[in-house]
Protein backbone atom coordinates (compact mmCIF):
# COMPACT_ATOMS: atom_id res chain seq x y z
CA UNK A 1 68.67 25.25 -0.90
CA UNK A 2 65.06 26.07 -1.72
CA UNK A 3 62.95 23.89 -3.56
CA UNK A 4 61.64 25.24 -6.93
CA UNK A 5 57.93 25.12 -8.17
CA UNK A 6 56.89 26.01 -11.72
CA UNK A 7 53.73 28.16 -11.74
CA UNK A 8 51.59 27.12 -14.75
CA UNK A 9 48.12 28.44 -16.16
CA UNK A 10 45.29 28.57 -14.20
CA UNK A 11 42.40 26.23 -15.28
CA UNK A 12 38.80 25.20 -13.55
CA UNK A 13 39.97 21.41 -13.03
CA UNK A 14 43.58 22.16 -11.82
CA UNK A 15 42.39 24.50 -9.45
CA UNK A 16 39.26 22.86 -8.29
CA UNK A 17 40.30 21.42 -4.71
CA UNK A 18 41.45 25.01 -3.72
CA UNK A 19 38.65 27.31 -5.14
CA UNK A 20 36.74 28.62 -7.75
CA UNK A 21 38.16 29.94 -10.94
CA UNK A 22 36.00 33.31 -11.62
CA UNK A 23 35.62 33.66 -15.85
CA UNK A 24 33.16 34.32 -19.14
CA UNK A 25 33.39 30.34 -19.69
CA UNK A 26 30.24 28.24 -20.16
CA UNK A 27 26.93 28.59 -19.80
CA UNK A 28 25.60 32.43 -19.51
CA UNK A 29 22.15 34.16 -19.67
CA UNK A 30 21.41 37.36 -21.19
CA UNK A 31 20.10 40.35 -19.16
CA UNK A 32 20.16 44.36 -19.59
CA UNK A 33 17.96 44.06 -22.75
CA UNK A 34 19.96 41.36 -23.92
CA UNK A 35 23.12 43.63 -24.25
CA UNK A 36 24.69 41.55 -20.92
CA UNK A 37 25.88 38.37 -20.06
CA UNK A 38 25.42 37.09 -17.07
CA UNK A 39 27.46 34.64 -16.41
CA UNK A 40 25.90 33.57 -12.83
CA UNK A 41 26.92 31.95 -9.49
CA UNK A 42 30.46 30.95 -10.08
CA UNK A 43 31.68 31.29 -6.38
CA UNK A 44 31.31 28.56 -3.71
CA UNK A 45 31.48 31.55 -0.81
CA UNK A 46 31.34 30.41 2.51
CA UNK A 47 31.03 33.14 5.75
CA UNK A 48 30.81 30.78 9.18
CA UNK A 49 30.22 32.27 12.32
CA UNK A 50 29.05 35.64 13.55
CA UNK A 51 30.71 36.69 9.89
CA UNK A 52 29.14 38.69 7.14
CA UNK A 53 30.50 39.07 3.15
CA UNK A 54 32.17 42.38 2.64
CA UNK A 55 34.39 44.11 -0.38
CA UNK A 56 37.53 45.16 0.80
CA UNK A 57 39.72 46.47 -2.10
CA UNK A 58 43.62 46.05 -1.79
CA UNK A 59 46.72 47.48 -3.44
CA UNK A 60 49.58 45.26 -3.42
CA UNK A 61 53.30 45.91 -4.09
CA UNK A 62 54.44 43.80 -7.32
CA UNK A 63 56.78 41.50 -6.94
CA UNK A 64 59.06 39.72 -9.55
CA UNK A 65 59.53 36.30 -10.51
CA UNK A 66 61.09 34.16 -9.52
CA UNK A 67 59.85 34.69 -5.93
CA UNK A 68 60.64 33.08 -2.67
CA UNK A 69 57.51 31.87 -0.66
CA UNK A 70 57.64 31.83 2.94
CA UNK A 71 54.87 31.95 4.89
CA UNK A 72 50.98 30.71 3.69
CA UNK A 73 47.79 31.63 5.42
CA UNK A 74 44.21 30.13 5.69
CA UNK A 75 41.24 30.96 6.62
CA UNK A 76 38.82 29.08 9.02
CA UNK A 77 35.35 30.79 8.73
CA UNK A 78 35.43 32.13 5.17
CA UNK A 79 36.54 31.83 1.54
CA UNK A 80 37.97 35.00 0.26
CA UNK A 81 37.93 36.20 -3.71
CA UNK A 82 40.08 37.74 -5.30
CA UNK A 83 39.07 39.87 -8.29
CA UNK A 84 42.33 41.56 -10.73
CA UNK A 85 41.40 45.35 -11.09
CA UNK A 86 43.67 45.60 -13.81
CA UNK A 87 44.61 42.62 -16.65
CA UNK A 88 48.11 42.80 -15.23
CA UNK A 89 49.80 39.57 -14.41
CA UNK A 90 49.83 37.79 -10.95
CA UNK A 91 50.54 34.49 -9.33
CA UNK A 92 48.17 32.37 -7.00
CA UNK A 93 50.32 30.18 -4.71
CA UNK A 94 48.22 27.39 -3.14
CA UNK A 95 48.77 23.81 -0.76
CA UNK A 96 46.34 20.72 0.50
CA UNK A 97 46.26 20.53 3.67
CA UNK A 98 47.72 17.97 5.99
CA UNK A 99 47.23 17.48 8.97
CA UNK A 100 46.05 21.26 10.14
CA UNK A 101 49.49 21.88 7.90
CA UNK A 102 49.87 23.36 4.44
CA UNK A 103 51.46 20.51 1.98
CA UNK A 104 53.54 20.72 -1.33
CA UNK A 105 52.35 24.03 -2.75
CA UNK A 106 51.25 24.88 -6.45
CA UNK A 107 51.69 27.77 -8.40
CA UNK A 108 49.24 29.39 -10.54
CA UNK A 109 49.25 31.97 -13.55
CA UNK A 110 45.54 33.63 -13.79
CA UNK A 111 45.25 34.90 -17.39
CA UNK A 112 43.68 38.11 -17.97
CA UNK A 113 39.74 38.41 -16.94
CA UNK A 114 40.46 35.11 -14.23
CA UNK A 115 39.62 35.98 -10.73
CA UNK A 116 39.35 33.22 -7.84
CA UNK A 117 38.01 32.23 -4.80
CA UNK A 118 39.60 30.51 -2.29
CA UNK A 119 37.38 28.11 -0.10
CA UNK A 120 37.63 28.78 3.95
CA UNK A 121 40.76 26.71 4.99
CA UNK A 122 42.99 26.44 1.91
CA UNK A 123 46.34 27.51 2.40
CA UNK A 124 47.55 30.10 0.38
CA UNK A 125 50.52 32.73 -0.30
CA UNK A 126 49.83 36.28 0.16
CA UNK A 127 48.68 38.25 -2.75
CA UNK A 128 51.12 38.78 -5.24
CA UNK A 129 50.67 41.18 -8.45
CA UNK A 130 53.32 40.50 -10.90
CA UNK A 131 53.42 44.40 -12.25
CA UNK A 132 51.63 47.60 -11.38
CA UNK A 133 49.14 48.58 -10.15
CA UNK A 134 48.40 45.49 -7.80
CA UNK A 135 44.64 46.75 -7.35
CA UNK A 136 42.73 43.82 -6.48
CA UNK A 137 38.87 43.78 -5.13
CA UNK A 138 38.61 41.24 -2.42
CA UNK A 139 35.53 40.02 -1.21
CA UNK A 140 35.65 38.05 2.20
CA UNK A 141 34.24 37.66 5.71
CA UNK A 142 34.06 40.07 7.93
CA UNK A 143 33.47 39.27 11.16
CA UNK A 144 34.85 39.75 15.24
CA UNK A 145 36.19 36.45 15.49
CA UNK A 146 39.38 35.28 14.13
CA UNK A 147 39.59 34.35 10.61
CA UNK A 148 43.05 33.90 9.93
CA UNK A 149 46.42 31.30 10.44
CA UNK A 150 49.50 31.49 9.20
CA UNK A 151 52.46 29.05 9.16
CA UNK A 152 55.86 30.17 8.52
CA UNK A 153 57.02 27.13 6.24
CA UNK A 154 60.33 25.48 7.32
CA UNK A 155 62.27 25.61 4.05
CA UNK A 156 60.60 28.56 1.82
CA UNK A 157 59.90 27.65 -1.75
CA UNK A 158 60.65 29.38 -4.96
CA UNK A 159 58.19 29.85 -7.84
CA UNK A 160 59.27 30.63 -10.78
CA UNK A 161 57.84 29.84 -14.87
C-alpha cells in the first residue's frame, strides 16, 4: 500500500531547505514614479557550468488530488523557478536528499501570487497544476550538458490534503 503525505501551505521557513518562496512579503522599494513595488532579489538562482538562465514557459495537464507520486527529479547545475501564470491551485512535491537519493517527501500548497525556486539538486515531483490552465513560466538553465536525474521511487507516495 502507498504511503500517504498531507500537502500543507507553503511558507518561507517550511520551505527554506528546498528553495525560495517567490511573494509581495517584506521589505519592498518603490519604483515607476512610485506607482511600483519592487519587491527585489528573492531567488537564490544558481546556473553551473557552460549553462545560461533562460524562460521557458510550460503548460501542464491538471491533475487531481489525491495524486500518486512516482518518480522525482533534480537538477545538478541549476535551480529552476517556477512562476503560476494563472492563481489556479497547484502542489509542489519536494525530498532532502540522502545519499545522492531523494528522502521522505513533502507536499506543498502555493497560495495564489506564490511562485518558487528550487535550488540545483533538490528533488522534486514534476509540475503539477491542480485545475486549468496549468500555464506556468519557468525560468532555468539552459545549457549542453546534462542537467537532469530522475529516480523512479520504490513504493510511490500519495499526496493528498
Amino acid at each position: 500500500m502507498a504511503r500517504v503525505i498531507r500537502a500543507r501551505p507553503l511558507t518561507a521557513d517550511a520551505f527554506r531547505a528546498y528553495g525560495d518562496v517567490l511573494e509581495t512579503e517584506g521589505a519592498f522599494r518603490l519604483i515607476n514614479e512610485g506607482r511600483c513595488e519592487r519587491y527585489h532579489d528573492r531567488a537564490r538562482l544558481e546556473f553551473g557550468g557552460d549553462g545560461r538562465a533562460g524562460i521557458s514557459l510550460f503548460h501542464a495537464e491538471p491533475r487531481a488530488l489525491p495524486c500518486t507520486v512516482a518518480m522525482l527529479e533534480r537538477h545538478p547545475e541549476g535551480s529552476q523557478a517556477f512562476i503560476p501564470m494563472s492563481e489556479s491551485p497547484w502542489l509542489v512535491v519536494v525530498a532532502p536528499d540522502e545519499a545522492g537519493r531523494p528522502g521522505t517527501p513533502e507536499a506543498f500548497l502555493p497560495q495564489p501570487g506564490q511562485a518558487i525556486n528550487l535550488l540545483r539538486k533538490v528533488w522534486h515531483g514534476v509540475l503539477t497544476p491542480l485545475a486549468a490552465p496549468g500555464l506556468f513560466a519557468v525560468v532555468d538553465r539552459i545549457g549542453a550538458s546534462a542537467n537532469l536525474e530522475e529516480h523512479h521511487l520504490e513504493a510511490p507516495v500519495v499526496v493528498d490534503v
